[in-house]
PDB file of N, CA and C in Angstrom:
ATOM      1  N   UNK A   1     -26.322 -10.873 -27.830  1.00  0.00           N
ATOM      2  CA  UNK A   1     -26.397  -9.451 -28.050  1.00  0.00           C
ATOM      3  C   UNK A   1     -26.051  -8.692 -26.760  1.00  0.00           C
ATOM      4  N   UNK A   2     -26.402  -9.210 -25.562  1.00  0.00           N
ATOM      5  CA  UNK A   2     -26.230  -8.145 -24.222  1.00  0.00           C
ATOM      6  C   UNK A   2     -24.947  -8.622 -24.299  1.00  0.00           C
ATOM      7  N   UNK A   3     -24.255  -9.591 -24.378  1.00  0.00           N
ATOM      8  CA  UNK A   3     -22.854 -10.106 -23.939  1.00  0.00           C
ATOM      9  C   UNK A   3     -22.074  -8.667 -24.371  1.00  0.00           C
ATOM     10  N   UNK A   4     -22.190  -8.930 -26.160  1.00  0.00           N
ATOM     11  CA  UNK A   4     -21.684  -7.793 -26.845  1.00  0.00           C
ATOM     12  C   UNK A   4     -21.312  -6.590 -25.856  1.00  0.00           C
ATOM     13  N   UNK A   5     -22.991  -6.269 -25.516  1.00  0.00           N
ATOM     14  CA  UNK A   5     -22.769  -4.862 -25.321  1.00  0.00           C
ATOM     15  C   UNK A   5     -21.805  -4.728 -23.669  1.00  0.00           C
ATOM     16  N   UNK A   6     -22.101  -5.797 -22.866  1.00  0.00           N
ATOM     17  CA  UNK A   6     -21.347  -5.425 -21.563  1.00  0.00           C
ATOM     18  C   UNK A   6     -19.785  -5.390 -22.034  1.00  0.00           C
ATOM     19  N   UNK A   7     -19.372  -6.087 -23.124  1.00  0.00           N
ATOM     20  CA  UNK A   7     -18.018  -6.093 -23.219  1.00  0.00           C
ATOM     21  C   UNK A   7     -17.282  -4.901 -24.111  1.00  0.00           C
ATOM     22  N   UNK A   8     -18.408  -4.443 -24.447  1.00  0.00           N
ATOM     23  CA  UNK A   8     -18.180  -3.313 -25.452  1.00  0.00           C
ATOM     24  C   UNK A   8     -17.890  -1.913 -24.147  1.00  0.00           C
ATOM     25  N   UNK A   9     -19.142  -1.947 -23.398  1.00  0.00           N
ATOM     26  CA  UNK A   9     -18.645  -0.725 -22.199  1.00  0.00           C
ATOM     27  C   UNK A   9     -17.785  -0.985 -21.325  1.00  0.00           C
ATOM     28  N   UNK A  10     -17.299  -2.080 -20.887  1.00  0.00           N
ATOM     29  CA  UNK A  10     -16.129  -2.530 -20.312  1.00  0.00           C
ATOM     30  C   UNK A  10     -14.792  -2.097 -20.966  1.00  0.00           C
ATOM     31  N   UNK A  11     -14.494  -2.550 -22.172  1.00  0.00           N
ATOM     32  CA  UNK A  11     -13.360  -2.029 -23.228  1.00  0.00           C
ATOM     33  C   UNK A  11     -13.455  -0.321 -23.050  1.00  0.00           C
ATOM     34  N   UNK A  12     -14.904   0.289 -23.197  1.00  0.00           N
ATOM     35  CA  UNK A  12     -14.807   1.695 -23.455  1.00  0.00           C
ATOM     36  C   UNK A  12     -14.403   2.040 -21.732  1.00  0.00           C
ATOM     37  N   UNK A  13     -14.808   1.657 -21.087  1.00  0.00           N
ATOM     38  CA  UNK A  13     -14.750   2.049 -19.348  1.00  0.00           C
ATOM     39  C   UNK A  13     -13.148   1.823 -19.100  1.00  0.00           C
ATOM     40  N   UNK A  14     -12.340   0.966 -19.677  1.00  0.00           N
ATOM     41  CA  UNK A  14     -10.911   0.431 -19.557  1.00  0.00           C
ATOM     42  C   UNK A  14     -10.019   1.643 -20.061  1.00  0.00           C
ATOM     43  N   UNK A  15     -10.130   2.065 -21.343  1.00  0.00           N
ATOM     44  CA  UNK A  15      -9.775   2.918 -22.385  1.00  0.00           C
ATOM     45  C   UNK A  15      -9.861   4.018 -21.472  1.00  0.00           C
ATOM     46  N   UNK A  16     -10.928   4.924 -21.336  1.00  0.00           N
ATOM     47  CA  UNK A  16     -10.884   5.482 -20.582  1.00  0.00           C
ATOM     48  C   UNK A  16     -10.257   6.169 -19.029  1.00  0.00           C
ATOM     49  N   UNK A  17     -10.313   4.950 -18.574  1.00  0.00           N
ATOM     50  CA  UNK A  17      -9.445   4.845 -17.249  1.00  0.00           C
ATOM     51  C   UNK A  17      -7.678   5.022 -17.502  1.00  0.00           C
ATOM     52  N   UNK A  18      -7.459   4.000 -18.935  1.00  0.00           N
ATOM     53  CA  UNK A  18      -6.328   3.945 -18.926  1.00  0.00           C
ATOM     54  C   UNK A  18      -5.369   6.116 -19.387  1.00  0.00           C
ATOM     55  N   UNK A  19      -6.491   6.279 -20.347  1.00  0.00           N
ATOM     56  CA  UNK A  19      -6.031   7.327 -21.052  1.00  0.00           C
ATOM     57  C   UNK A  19      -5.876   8.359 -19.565  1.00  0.00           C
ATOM     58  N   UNK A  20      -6.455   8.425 -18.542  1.00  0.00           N
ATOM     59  CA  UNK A  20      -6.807   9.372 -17.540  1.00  0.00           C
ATOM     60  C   UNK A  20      -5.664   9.293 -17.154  1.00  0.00           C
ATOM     61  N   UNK A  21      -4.381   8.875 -17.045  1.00  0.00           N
ATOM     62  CA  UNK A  21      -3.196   8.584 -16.103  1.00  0.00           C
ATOM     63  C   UNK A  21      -2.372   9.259 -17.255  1.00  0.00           C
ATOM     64  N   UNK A  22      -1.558  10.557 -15.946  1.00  0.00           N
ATOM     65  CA  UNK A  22      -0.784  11.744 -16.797  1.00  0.00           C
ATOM     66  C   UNK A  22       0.447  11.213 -16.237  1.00  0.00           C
ATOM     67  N   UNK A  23       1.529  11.103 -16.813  1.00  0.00           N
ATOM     68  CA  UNK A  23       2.811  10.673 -16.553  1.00  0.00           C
ATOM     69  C   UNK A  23       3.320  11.848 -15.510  1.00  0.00           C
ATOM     70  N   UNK A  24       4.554  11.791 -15.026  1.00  0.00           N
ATOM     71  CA  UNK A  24       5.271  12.602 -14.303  1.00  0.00           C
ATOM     72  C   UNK A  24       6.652  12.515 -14.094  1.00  0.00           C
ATOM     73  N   UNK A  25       7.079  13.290 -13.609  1.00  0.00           N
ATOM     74  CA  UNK A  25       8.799  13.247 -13.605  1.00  0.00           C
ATOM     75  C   UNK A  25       9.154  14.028 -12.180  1.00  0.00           C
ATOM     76  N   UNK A  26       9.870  12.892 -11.022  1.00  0.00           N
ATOM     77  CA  UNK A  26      10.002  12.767  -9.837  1.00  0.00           C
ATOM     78  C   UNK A  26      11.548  13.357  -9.937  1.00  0.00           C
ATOM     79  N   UNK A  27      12.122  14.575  -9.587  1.00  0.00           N
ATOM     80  CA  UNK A  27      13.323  14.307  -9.516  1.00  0.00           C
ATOM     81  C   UNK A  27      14.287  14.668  -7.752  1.00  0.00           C
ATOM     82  N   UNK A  28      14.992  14.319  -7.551  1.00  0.00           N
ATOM     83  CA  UNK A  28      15.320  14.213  -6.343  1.00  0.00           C
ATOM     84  C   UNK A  28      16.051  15.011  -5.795  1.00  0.00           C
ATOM     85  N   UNK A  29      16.799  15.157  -4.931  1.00  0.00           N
ATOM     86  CA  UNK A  29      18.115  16.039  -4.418  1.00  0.00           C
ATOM     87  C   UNK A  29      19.279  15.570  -4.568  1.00  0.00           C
ATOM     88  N   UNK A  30      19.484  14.214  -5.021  1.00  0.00           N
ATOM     89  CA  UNK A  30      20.513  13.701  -5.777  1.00  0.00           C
ATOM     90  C   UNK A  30      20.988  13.772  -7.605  1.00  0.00           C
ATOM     91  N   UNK A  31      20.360  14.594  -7.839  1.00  0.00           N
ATOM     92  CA  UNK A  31      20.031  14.703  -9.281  1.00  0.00           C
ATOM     93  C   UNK A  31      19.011  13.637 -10.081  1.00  0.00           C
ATOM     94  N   UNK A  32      19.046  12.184  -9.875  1.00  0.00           N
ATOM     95  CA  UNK A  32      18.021  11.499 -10.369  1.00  0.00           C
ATOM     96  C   UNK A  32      16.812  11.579 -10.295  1.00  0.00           C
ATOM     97  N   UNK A  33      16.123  11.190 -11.576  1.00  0.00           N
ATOM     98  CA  UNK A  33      14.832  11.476 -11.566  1.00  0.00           C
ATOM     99  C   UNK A  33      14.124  10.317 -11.819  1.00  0.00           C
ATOM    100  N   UNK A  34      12.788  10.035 -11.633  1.00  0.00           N
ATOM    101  CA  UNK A  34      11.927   8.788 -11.705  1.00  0.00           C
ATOM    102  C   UNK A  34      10.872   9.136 -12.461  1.00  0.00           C
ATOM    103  N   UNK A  35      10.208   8.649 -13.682  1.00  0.00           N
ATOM    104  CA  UNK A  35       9.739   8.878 -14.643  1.00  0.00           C
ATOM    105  C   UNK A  35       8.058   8.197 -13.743  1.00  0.00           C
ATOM    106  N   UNK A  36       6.710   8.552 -13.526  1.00  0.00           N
ATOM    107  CA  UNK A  36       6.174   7.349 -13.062  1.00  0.00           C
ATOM    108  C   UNK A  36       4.599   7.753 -13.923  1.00  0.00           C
ATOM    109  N   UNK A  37       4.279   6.506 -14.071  1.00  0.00           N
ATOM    110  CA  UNK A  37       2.936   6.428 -14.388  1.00  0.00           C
ATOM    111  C   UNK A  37       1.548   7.669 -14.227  1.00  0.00           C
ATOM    112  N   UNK A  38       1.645   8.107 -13.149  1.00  0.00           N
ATOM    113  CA  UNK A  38       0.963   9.037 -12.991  1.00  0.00           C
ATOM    114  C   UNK A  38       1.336   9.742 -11.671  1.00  0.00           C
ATOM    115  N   UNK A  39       0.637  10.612 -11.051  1.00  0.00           N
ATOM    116  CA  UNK A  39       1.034  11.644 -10.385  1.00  0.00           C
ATOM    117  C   UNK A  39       0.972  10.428  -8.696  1.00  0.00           C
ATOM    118  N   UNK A  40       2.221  10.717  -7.852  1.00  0.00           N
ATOM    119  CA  UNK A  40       2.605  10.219  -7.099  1.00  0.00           C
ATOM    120  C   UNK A  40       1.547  10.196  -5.820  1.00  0.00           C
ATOM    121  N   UNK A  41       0.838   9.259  -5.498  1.00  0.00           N
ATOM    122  CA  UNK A  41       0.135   9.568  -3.728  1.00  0.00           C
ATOM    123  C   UNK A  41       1.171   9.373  -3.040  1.00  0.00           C
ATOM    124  N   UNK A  42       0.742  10.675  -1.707  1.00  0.00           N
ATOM    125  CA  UNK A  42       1.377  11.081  -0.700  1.00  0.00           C
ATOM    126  C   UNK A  42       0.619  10.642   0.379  1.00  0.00           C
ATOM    127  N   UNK A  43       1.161   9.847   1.137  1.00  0.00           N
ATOM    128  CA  UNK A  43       0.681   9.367   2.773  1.00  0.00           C
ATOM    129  C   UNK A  43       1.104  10.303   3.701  1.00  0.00           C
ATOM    130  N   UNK A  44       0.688  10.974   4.432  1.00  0.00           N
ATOM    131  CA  UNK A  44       0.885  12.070   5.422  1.00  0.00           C
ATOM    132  C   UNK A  44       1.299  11.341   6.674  1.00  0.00           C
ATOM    133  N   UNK A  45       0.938  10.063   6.917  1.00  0.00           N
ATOM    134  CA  UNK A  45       1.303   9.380   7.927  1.00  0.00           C
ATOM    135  C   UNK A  45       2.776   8.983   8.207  1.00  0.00           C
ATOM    136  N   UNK A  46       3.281   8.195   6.764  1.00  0.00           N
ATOM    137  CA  UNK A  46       4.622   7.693   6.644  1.00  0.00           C
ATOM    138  C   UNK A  46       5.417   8.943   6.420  1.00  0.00           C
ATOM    139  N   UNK A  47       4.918   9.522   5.359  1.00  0.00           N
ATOM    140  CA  UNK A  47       5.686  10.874   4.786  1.00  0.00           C
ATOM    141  C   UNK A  47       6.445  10.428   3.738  1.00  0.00           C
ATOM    142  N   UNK A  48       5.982   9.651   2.884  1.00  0.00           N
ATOM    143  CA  UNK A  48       6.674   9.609   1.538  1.00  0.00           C
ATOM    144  C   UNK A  48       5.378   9.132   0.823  1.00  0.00           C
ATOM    145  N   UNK A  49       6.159   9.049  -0.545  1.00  0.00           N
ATOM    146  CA  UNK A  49       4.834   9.139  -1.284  1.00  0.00           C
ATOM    147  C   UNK A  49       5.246   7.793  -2.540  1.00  0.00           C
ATOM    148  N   UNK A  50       4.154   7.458  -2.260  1.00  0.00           N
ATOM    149  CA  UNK A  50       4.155   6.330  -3.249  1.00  0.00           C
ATOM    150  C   UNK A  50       4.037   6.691  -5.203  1.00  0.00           C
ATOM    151  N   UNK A  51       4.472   5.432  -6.233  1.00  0.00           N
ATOM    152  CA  UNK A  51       4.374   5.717  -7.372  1.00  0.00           C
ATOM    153  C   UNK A  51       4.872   4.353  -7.969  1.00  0.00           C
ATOM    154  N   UNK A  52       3.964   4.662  -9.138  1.00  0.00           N
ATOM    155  CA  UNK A  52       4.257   2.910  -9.960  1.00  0.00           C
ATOM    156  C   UNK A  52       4.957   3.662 -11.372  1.00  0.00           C
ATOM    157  N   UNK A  53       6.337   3.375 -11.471  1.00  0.00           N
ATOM    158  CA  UNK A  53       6.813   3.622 -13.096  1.00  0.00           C
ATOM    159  C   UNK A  53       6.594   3.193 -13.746  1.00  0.00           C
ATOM    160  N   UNK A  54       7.318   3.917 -15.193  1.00  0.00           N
ATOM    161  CA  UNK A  54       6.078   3.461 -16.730  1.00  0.00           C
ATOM    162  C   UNK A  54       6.705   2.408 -16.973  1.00  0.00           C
ATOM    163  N   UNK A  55       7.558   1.174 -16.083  1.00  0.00           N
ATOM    164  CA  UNK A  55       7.989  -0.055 -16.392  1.00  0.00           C
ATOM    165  C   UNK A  55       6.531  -1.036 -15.457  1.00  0.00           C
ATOM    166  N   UNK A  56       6.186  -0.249 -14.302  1.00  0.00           N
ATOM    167  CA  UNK A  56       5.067  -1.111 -13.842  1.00  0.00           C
ATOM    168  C   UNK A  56       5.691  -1.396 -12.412  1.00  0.00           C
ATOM    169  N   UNK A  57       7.065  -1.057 -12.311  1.00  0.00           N
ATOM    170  CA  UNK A  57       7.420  -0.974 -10.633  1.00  0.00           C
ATOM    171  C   UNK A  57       7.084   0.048  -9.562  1.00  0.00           C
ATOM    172  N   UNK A  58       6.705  -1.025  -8.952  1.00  0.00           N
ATOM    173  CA  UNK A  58       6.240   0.257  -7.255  1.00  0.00           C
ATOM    174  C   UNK A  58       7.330   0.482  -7.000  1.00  0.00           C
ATOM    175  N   UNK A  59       7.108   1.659  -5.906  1.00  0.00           N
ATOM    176  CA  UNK A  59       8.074   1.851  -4.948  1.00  0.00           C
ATOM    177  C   UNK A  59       7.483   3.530  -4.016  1.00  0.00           C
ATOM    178  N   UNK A  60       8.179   3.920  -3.297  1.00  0.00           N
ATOM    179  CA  UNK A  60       8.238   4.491  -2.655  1.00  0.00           C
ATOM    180  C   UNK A  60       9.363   5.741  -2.234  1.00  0.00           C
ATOM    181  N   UNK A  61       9.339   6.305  -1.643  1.00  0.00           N
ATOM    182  CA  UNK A  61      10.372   7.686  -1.531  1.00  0.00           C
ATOM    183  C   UNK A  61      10.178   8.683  -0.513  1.00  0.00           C
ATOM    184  N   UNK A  62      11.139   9.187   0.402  1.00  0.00           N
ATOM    185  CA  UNK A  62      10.323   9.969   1.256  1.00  0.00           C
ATOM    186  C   UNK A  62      10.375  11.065   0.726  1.00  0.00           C
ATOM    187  N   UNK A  63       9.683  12.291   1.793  1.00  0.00           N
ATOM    188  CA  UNK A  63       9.321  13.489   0.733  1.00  0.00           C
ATOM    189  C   UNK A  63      10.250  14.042   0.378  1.00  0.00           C
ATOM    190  N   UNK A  64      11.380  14.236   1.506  1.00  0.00           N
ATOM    191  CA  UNK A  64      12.588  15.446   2.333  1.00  0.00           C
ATOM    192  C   UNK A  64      13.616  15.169   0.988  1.00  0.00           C
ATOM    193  N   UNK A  65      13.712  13.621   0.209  1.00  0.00           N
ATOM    194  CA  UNK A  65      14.413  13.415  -0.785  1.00  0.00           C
ATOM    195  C   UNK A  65      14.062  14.010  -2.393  1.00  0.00           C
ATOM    196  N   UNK A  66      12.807  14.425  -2.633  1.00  0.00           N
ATOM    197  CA  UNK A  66      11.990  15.074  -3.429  1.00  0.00           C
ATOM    198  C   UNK A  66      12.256  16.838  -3.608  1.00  0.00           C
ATOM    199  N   UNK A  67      13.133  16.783  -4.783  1.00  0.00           N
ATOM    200  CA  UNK A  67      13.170  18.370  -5.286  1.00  0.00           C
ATOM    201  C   UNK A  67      11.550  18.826  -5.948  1.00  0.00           C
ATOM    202  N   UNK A  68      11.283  18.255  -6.672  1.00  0.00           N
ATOM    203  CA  UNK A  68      10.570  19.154  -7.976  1.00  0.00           C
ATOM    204  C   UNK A  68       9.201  17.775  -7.906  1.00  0.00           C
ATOM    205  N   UNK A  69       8.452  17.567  -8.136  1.00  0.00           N
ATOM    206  CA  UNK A  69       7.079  16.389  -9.027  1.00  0.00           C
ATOM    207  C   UNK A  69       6.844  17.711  -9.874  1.00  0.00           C
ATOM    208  N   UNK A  70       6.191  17.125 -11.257  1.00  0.00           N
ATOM    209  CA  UNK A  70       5.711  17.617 -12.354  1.00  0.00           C
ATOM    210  C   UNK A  70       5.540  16.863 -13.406  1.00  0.00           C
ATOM    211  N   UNK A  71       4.434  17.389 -14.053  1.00  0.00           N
ATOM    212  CA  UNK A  71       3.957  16.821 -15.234  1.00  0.00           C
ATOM    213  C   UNK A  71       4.858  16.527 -16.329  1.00  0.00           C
ATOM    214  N   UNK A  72       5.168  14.918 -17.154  1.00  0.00           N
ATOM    215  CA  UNK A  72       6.277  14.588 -17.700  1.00  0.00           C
ATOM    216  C   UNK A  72       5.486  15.665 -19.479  1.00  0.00           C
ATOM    217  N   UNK A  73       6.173  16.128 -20.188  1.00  0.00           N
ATOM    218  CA  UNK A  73       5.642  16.846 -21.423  1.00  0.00           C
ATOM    219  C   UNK A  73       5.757  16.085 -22.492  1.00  0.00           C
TER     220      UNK A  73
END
């Protein structure tokens, strides 16, 4: 019965987490744009900003190459 329930708030705690991630749309000064998982972190140190796309690839970008970030609709 406890098994149940830890795996039951785990699934709901997962769900949750997953639904919280708002897509976005990165587009550049080259015209291309990068579709990514959720809203991009920015390192102030390096000066580009990191992002995982909705394929599941990292990567990276500096800022100066960055026209527009915004919420994908």
């Amino acid at each position: 019965m406890n098994r149940i329930f830890v795996l039951s708030v785990l699934l709901v705690s997962l769900f949750l987490f997953i639904s919280c991630a708002t897509p976005h749309v990165v587009l550049l000064k080259d015209g291309t744009t990068i579709e990514t998982r959720d809203t991009p972190d920015f390192d102030k140190k390096a000066g580009f900003y990191r992002y995982e796309t909705v394929d599941g690839m990292k990567g990276q970008i500096n800022k100066d190459a960055i026209v527009e970030i915004k919420e994908k609709k």
